[in-house]
Protein backbone atom coordinates (compact mmCIF):
# COMPACT_ATOMS: atom_id res chain seq x y z
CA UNK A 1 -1.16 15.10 -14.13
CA UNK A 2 -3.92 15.36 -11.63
CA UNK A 3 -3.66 12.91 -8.58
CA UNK A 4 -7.67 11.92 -10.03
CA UNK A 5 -5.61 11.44 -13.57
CA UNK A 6 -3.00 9.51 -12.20
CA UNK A 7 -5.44 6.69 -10.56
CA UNK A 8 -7.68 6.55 -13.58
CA UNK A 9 -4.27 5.07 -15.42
CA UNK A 10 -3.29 3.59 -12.50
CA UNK A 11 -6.46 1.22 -12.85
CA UNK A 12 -6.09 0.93 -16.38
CA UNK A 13 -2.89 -0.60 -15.71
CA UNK A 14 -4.26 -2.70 -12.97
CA UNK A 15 -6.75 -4.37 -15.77
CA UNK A 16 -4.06 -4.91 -17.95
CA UNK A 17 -1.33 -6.74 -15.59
CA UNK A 18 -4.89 -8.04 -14.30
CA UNK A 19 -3.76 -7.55 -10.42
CA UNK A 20 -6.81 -8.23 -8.79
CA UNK A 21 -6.21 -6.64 -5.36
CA UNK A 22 -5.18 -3.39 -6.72
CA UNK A 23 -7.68 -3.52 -9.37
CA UNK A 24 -10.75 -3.61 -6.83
CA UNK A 25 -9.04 -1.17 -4.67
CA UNK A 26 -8.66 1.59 -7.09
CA UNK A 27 -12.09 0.62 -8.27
CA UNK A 28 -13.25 1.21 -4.70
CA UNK A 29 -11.35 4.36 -4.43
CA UNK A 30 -13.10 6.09 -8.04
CA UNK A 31 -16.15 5.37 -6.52
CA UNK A 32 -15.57 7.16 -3.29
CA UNK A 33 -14.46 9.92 -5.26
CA UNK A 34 -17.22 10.37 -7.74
CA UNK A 35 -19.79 10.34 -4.53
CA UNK A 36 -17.74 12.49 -2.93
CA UNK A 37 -17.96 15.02 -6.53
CA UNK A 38 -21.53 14.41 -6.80
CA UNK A 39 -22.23 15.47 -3.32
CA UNK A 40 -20.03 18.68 -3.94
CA UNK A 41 -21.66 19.13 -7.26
CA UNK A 42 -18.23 20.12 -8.76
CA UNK A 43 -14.95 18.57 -9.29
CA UNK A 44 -12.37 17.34 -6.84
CA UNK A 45 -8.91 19.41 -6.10
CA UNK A 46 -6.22 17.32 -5.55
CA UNK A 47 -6.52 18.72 -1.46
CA UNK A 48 -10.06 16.86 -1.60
CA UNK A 49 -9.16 14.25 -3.29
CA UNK A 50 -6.47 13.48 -0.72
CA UNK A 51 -8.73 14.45 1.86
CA UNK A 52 -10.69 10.64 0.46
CA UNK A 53 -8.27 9.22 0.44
CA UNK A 54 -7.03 9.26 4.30
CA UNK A 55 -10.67 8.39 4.99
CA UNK A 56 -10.30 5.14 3.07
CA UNK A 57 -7.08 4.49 4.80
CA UNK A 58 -8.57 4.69 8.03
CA UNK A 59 -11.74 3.00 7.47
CA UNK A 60 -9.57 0.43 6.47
CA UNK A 61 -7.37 0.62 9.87
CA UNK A 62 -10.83 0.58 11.63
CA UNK A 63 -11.69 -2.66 9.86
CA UNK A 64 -8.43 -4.71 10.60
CA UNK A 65 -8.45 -4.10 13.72
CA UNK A 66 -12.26 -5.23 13.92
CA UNK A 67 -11.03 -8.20 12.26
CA UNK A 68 -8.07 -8.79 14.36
CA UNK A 69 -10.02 -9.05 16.72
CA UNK A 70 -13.23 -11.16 15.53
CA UNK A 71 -10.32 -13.67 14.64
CA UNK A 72 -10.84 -13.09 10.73
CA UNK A 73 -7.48 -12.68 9.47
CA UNK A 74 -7.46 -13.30 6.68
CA UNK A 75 -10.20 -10.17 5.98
CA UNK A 76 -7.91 -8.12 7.74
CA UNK A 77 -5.02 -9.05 5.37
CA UNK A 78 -7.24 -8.00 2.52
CA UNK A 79 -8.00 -5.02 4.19
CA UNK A 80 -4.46 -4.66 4.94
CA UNK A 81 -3.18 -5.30 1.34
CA UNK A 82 -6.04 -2.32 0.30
CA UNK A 83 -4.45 0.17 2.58
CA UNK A 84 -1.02 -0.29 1.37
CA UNK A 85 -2.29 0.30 -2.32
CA UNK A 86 -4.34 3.34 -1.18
CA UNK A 87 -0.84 4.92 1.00
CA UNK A 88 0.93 4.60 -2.51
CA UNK A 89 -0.96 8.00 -3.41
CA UNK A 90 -0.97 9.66 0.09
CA UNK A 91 2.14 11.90 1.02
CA UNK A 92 4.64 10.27 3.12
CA UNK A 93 3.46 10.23 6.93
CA UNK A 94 4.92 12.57 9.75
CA UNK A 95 7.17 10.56 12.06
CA UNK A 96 6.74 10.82 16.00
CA UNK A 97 10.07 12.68 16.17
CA UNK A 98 8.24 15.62 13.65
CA UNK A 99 4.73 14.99 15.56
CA UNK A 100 6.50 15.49 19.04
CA UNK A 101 8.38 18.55 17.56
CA UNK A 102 4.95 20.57 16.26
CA UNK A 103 3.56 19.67 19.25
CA UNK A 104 5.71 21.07 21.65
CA UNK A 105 6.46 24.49 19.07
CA UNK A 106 2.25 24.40 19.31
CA UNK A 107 2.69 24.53 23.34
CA UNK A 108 4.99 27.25 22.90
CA UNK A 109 3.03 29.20 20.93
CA UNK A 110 -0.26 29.07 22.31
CA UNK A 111 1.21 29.28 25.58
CA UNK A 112 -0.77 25.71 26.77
CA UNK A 113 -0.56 24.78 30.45
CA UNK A 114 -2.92 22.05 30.84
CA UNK A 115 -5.50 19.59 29.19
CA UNK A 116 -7.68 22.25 28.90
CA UNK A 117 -5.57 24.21 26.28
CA UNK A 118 -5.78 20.74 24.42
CA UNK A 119 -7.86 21.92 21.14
CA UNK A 120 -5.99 24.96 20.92
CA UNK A 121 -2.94 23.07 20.85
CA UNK A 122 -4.26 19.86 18.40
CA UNK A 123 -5.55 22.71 15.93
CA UNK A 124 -2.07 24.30 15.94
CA UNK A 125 0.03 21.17 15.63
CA UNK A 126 -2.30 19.69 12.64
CA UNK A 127 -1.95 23.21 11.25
CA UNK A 128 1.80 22.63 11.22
CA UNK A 129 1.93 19.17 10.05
CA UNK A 130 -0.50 20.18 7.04
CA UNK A 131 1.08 18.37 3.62
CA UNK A 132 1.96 15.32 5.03
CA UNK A 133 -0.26 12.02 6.16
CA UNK A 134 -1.47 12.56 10.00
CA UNK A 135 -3.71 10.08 12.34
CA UNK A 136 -5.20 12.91 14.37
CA UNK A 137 -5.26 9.75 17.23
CA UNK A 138 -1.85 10.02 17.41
CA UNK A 139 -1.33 13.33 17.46
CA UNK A 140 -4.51 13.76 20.18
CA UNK A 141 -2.29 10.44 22.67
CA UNK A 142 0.89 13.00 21.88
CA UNK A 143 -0.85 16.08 23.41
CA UNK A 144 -2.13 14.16 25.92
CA UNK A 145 1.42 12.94 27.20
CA UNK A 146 2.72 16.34 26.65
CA UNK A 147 0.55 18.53 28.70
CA UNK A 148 -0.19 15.99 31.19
């Protein structure tokens, strides 16, 4: 079963156990993905699909801590509550233990020496972390500590 398979009965099953929350997420999430197939003008691999999917997650992240901050907590509990349904489908995140160990195989390998080996060394790292559920921000604060 396709990963665009799995959330179309996924949101069946949200209208039937009528859970509201997940219901509008996954509702939010088709819709993302059928803009993102019109604008390709084909349909979605499962690569793409996830590919959405971590920009919903971090749109999300972007908009609780905009809340946070405006004092609107609850919105940023909603927003909070979406991310956690949307992570259900992502692959499980790298850890800083795995994100400190591609980066410093990345130094080796490139040979980095200073901040101005930086993209050479994020490209390599993200290379190496591919499959699993990166925040390039962390893995960019990670270099930066690294090489500095």
């Amino acid at each position: 079963m396709s990963l665009s398979d799995q959330l179309q009965a996924d949101l069946v099953d949200a209208m039937r156990n009528k859970e509201k929350v997940r219901l509008g997420t996954l509702r939010m999430v088709k819709t993302a993905l059928k803009n993102k197939q019109v604008e390709k003008t084909g349909e979605l691999s499962d690569e793409e699909t996830l590919s959405v999917l971590g920009t919903l997650v971090k749109q999300r992240r972007d908009s609780v801590e905009q809340f946070t901050q405006g004092g609107r907590e609850e919105m940023a509990r909603k927003e909070q509550e979406e991310i956690s349904v949307i992570e259900a489908y992502l692959p499980a995140g790298a850890t800083d233990d795995e994100i400190r160990t591609a980066v410093a195989q990345a130094i080796e390998e490139t040979g980095a020496s200073s901040m101005k080996d930086m993209g050479r060394v994020m490209k390599t790292s993200l290379a190496a972390l591919e499959g699993k559920t990166v925040d390039g921000a962390i893995v960019s604060r990670i270099v930066k500590e690294t090489l500095a």
